[in-house]
C-alpha atoms as a PDB file:
ATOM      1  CA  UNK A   1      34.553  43.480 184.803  1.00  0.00           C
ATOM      2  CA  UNK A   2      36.528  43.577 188.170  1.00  0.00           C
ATOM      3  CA  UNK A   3      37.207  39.719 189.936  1.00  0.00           C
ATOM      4  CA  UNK A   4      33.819  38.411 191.448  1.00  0.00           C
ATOM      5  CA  UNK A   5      32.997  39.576 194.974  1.00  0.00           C
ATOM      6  CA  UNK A   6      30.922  37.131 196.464  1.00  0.00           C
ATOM      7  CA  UNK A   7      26.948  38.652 197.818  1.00  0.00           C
ATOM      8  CA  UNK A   8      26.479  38.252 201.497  1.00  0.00           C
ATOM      9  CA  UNK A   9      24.395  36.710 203.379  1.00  0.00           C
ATOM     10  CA  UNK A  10      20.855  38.616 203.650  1.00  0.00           C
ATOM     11  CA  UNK A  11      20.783  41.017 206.920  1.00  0.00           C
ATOM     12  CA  UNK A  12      24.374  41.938 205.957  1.00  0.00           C
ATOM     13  CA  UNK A  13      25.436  45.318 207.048  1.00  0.00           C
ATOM     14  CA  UNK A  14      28.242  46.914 204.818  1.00  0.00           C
ATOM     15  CA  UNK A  15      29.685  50.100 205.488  1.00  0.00           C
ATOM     16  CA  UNK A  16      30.281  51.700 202.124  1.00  0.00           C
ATOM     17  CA  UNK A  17      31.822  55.037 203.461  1.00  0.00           C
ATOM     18  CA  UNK A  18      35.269  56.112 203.163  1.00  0.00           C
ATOM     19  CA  UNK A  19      36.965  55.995 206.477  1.00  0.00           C
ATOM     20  CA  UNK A  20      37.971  59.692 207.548  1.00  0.00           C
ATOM     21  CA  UNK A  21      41.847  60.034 208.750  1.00  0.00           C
ATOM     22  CA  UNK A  22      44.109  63.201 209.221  1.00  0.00           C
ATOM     23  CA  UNK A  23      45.481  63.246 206.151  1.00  0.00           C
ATOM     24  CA  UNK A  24      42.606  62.257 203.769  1.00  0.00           C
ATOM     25  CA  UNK A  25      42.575  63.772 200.339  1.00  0.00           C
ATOM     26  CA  UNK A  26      40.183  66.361 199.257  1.00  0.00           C
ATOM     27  CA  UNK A  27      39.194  67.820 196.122  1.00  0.00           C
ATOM     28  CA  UNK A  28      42.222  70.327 195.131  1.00  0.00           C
ATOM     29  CA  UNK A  29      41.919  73.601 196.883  1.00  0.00           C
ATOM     30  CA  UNK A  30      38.909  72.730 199.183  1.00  0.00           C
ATOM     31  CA  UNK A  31      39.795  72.946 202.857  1.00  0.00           C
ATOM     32  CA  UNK A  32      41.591  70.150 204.176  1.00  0.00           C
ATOM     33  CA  UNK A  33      41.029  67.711 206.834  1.00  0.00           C
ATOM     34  CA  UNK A  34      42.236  68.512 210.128  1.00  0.00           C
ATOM     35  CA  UNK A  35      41.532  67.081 213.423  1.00  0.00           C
ATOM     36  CA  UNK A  36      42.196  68.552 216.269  1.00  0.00           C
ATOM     37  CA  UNK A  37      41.827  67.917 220.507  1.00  0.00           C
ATOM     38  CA  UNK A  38      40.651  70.268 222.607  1.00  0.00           C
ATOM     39  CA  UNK A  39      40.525  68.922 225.563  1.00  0.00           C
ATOM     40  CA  UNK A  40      42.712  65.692 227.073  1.00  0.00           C
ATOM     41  CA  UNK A  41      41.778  63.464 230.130  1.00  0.00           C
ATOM     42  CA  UNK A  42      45.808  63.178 229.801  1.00  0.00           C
ATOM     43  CA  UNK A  43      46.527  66.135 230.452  1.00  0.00           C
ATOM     44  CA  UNK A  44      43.931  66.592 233.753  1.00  0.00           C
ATOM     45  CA  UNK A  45      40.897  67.595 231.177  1.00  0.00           C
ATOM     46  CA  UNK A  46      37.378  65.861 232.827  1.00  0.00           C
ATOM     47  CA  UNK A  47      37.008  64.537 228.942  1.00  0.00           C
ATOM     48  CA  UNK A  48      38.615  64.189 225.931  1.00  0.00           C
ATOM     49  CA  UNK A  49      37.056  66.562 223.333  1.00  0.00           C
ATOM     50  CA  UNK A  50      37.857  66.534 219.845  1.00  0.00           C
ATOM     51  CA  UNK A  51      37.601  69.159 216.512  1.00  0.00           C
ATOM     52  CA  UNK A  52      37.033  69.046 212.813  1.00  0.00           C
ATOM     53  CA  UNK A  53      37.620  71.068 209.577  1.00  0.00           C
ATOM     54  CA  UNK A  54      37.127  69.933 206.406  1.00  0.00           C
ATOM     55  CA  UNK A  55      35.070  70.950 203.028  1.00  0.00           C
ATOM     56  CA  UNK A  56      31.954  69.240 202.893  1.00  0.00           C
ATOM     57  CA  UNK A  57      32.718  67.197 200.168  1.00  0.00           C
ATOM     58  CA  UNK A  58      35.515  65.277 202.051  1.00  0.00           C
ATOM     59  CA  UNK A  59      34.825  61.602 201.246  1.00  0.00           C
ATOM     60  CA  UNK A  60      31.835  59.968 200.960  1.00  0.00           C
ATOM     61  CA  UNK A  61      29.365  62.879 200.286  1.00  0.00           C
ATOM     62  CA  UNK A  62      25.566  64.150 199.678  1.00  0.00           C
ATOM     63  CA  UNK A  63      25.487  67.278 196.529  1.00  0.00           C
ATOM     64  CA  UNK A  64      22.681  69.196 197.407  1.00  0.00           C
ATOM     65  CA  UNK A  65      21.769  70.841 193.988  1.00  0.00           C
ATOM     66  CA  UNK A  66      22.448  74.361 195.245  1.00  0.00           C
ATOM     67  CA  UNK A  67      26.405  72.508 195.003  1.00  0.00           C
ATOM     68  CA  UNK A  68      26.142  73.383 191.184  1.00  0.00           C
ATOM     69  CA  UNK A  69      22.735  75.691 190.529  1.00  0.00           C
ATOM     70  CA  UNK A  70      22.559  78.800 192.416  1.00  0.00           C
ATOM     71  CA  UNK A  71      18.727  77.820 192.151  1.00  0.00           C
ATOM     72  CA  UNK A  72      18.647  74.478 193.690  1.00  0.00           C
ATOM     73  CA  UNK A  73      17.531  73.855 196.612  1.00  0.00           C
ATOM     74  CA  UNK A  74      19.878  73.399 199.996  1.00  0.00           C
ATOM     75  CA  UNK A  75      20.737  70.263 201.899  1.00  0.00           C
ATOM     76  CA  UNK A  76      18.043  70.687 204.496  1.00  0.00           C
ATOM     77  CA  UNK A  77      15.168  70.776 201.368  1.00  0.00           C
ATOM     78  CA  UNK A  78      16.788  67.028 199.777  1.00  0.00           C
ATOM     79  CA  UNK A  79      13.953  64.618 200.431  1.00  0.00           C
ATOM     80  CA  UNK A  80      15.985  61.998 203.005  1.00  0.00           C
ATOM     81  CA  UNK A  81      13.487  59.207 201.367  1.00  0.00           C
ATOM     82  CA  UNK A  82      15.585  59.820 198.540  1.00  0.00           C
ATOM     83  CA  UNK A  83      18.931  58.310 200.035  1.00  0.00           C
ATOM     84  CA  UNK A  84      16.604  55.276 201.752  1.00  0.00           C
ATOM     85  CA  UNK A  85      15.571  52.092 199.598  1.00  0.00           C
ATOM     86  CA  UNK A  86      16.375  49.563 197.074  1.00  0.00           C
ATOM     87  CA  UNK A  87      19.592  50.510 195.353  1.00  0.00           C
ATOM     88  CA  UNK A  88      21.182  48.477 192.465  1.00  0.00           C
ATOM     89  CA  UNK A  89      24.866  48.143 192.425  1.00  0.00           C
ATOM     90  CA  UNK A  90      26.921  47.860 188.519  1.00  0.00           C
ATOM     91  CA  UNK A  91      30.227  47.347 187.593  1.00  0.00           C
ATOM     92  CA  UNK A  92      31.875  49.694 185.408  1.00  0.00           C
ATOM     93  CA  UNK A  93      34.901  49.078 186.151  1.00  0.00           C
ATOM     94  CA  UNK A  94      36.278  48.008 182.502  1.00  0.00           C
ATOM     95  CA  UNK A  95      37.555  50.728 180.375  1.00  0.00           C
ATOM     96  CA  UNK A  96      38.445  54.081 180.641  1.00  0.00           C
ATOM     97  CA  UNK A  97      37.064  57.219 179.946  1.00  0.00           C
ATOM     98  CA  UNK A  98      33.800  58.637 180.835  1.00  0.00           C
ATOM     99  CA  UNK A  99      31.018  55.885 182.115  1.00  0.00           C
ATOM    100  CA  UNK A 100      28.555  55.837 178.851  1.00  0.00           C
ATOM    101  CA  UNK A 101      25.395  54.462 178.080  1.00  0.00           C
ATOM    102  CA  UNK A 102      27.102  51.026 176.537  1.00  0.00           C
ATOM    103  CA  UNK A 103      28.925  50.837 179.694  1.00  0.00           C
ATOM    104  CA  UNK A 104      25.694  51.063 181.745  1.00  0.00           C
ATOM    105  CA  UNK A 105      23.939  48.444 179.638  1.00  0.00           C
ATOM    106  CA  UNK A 106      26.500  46.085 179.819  1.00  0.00           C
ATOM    107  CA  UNK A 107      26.485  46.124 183.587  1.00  0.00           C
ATOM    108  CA  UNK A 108      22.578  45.867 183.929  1.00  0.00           C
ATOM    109  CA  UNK A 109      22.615  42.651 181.699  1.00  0.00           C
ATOM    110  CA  UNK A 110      25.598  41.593 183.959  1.00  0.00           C
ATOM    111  CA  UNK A 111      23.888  42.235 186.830  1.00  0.00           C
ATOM    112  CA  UNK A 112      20.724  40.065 185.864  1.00  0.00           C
ATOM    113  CA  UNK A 113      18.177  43.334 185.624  1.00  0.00           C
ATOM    114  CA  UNK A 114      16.137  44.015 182.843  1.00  0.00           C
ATOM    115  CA  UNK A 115      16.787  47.935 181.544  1.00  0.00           C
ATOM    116  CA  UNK A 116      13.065  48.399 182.292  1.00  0.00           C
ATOM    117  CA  UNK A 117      13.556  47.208 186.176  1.00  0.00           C
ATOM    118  CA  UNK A 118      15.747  49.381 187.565  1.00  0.00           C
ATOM    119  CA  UNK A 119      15.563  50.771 191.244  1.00  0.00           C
ATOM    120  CA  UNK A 120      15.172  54.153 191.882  1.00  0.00           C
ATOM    121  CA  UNK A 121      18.689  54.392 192.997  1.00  0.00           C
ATOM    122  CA  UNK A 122      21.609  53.224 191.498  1.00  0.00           C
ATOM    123  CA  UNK A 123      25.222  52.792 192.745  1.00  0.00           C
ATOM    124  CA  UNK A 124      28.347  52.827 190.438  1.00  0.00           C
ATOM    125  CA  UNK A 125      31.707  50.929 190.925  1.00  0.00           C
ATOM    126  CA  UNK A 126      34.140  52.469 188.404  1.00  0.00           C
ATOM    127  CA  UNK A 127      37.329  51.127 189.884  1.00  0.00           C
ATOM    128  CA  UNK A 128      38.185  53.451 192.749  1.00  0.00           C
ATOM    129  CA  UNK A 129      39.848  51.975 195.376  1.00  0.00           C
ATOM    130  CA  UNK A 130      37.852  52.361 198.683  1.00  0.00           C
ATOM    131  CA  UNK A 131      41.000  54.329 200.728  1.00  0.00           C
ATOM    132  CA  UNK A 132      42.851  56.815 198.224  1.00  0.00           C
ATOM    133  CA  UNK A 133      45.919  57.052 201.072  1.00  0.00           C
ATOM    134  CA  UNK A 134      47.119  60.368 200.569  1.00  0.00           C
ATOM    135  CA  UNK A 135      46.561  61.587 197.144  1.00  0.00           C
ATOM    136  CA  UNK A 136      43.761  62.401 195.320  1.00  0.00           C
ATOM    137  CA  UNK A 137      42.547  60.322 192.531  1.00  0.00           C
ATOM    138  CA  UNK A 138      42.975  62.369 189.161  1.00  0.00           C
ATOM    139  CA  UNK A 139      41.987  60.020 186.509  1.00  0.00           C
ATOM    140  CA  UNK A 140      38.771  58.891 188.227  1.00  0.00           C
ATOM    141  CA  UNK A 141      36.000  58.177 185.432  1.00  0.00           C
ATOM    142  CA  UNK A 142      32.876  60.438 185.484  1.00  0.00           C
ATOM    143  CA  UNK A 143      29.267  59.902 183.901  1.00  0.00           C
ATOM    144  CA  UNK A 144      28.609  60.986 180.429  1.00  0.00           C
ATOM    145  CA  UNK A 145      25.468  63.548 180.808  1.00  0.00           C
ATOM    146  CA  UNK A 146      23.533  60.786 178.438  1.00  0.00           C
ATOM    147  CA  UNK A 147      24.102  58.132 180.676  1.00  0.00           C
ATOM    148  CA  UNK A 148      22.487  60.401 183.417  1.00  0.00           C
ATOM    149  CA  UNK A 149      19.893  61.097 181.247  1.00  0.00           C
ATOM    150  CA  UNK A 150      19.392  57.422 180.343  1.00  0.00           C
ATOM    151  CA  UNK A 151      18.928  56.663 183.832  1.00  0.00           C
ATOM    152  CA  UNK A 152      16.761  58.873 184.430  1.00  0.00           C
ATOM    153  CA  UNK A 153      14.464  58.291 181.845  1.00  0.00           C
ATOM    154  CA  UNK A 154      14.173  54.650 183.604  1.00  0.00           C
ATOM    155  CA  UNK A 155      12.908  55.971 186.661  1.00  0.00           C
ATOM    156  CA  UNK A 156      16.072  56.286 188.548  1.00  0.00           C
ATOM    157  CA  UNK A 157      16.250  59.188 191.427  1.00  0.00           C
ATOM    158  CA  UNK A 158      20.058  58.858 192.944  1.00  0.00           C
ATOM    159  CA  UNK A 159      23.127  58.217 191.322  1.00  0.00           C
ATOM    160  CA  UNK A 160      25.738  57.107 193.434  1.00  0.00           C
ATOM    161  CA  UNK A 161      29.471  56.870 192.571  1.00  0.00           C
ATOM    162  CA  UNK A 162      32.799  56.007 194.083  1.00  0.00           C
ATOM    163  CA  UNK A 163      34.576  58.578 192.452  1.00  0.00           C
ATOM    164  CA  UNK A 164      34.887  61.780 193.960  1.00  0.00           C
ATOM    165  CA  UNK A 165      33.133  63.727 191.335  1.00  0.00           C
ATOM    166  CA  UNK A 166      30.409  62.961 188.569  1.00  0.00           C
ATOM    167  CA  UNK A 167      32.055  64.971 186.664  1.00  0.00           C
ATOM    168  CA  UNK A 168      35.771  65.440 185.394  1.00  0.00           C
ATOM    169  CA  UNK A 169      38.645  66.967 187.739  1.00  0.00           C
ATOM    170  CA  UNK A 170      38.919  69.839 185.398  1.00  0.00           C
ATOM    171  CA  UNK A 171      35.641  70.610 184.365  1.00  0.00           C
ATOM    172  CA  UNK A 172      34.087  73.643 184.475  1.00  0.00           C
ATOM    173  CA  UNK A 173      30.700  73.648 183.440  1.00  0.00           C
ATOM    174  CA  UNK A 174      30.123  70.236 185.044  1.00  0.00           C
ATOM    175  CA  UNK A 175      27.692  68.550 182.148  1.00  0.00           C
ATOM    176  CA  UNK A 176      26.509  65.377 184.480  1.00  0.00           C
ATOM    177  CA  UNK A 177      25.935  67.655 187.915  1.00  0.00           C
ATOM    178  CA  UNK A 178      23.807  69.523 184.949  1.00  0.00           C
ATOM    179  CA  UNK A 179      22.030  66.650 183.804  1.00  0.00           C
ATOM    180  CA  UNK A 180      21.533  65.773 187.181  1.00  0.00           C
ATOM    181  CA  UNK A 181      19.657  69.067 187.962  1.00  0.00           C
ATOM    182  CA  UNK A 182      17.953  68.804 184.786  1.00  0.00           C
ATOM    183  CA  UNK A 183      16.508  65.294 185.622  1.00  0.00           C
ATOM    184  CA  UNK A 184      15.633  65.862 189.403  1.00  0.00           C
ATOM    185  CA  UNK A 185      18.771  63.322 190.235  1.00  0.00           C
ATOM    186  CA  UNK A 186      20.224  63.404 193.858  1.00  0.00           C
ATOM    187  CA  UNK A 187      23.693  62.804 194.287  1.00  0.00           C
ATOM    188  CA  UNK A 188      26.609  60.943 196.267  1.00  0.00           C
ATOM    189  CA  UNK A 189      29.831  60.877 195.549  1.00  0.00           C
ATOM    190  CA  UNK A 190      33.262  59.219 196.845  1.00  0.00           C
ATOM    191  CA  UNK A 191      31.361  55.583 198.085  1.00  0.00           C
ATOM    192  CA  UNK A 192      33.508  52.885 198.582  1.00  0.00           C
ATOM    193  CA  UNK A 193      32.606  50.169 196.577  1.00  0.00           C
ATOM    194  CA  UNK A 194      35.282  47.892 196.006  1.00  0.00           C
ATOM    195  CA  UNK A 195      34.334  45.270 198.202  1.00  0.00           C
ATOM    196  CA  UNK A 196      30.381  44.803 196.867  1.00  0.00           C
ATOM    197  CA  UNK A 197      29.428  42.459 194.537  1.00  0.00           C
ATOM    198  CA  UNK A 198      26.809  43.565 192.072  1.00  0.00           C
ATOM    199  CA  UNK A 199      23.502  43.673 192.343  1.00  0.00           C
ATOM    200  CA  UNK A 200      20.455  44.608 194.531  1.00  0.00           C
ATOM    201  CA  UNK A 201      20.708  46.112 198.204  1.00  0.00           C
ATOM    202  CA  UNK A 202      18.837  48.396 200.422  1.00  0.00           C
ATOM    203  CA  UNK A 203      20.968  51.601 200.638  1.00  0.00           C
ATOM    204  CA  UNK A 204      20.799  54.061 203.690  1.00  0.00           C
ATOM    205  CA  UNK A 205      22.615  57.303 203.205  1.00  0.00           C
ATOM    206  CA  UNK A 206      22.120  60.242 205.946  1.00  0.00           C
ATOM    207  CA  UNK A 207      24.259  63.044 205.774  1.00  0.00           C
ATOM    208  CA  UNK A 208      24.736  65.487 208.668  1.00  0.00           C
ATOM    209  CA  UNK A 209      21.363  68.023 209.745  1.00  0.00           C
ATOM    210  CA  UNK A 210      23.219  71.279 208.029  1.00  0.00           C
ATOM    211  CA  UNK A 211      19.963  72.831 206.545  1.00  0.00           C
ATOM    212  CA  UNK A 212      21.763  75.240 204.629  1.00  0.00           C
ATOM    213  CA  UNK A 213      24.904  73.479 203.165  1.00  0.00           C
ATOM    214  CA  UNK A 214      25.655  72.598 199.229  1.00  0.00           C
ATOM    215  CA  UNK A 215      26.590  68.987 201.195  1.00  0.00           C
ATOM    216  CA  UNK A 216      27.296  66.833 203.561  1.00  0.00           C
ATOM    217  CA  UNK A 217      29.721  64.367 204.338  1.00  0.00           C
ATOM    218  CA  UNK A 218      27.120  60.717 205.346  1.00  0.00           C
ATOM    219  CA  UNK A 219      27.405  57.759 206.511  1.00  0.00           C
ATOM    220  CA  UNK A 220      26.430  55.038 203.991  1.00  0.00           C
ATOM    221  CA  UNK A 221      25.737  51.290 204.683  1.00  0.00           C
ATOM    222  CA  UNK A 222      24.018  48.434 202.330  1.00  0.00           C
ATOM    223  CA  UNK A 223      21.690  45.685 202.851  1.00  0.00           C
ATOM    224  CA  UNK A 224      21.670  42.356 200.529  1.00  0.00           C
ATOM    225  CA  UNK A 225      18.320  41.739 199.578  1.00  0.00           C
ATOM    226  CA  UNK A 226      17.612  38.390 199.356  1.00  0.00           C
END
């Protein structure tokens, strides 16, 4: 595992989104990030007004399942309770390769939670860094469909990941956004998790009101629970 990052004191906010700068990487051939000003108190405006275009998966993101199933539902039907509660935070940040089962067991016993125990939401730290500069990560490490299945079958609801993708860069018929669907599994993708230590917090995720998006970028913070 990555070097110990010491658990904060409980009552703790930490911001766990990527911060958004011209420049910011997205996913190859989405739109890209652009900023622009509209108006400019400078320049004898009454206010400063600002613009934005980007693909909704820019950063730290909510998949709404009709992302990947032209069946599932849109981002206004996700249930927010969903992105709300006790999250559990593991370290699979050793190795390479796709996160497996072995991987995820290993990080529950390191975490100090029985398999059987596990929140209904569930955070992953595969090594990202939490600000990819100006390129896009390519050899980021997505989730084996078992190991979505095996969390699911413990009760688990959300899968979060730093990476910017559950699945690999050049997949096309995206096995873990699959599994996901299959298993009823909300998603968020691109967290910055470099900086938490594992183990339990209380995560709160909102993405923007767009009722009929595939996503959203959100805001995510943690709590320590004590």
């Amino acid at each position: 595992m990555s070097g110990a990052r010491p658990t904060p004191p409980s009552g703790t906010l930490l911001d766990v989104t990527r911060a958004l700068a011209a420049g910011h990487p997205n996913w190859p051939g989405d739109v890209a990030l652009e900023f622009g000003i509209g108006a400019r108190i400078a320049a004898g405006d009454a206010v400063n007004v600002g613009s934005i275009r980007t693909s909704l998966h820019t950063g730290t993101h909510v998949d709404a399942p009709w992302h990947y199933d032209d069946r599932g539902v849109r981002l206004g039907a996700v249930d927010l309770r969903r992105l709300v509660g006790e999250a559990l935070v593991l370290d699979v940040s050793t190795g390479d390769g796709e996160v497996t089962v072995a991987a995820l067991e290993a990080a529950v016993i390191d975490a100090e939670t029985p398999e059987g125990a596990l929140p209904p939401r569930v955070l992953l730290h595969t090594g990202e860094p939490d600000a990819w500069g100006t390129a896009f990560p390519t050899g980021f490490r997505p989730l084996a469909p078992t190991a979505v299945e095996w969390l699911a079958e413990r009760g688990v609801r959300l899968i979060g990941t730093d990476a910017p993708s559950v699945d690999p860069l050049t997949s096309k018929d995206l096995p873990a956004h699959r599994a996901c669907a299959a298993h009823d599994l909300t998603i968020v993708e691109g967290l910055a998790l470099g900086r938490v230590a594992p183990g339990r917090y209380e995560l709160i995720c909102l993405p923007l009101s767009l009722p009929d998006a595939d996503a959203s970028p959100a805001r995510a913070l943690l709590r320590p629970l004590g």
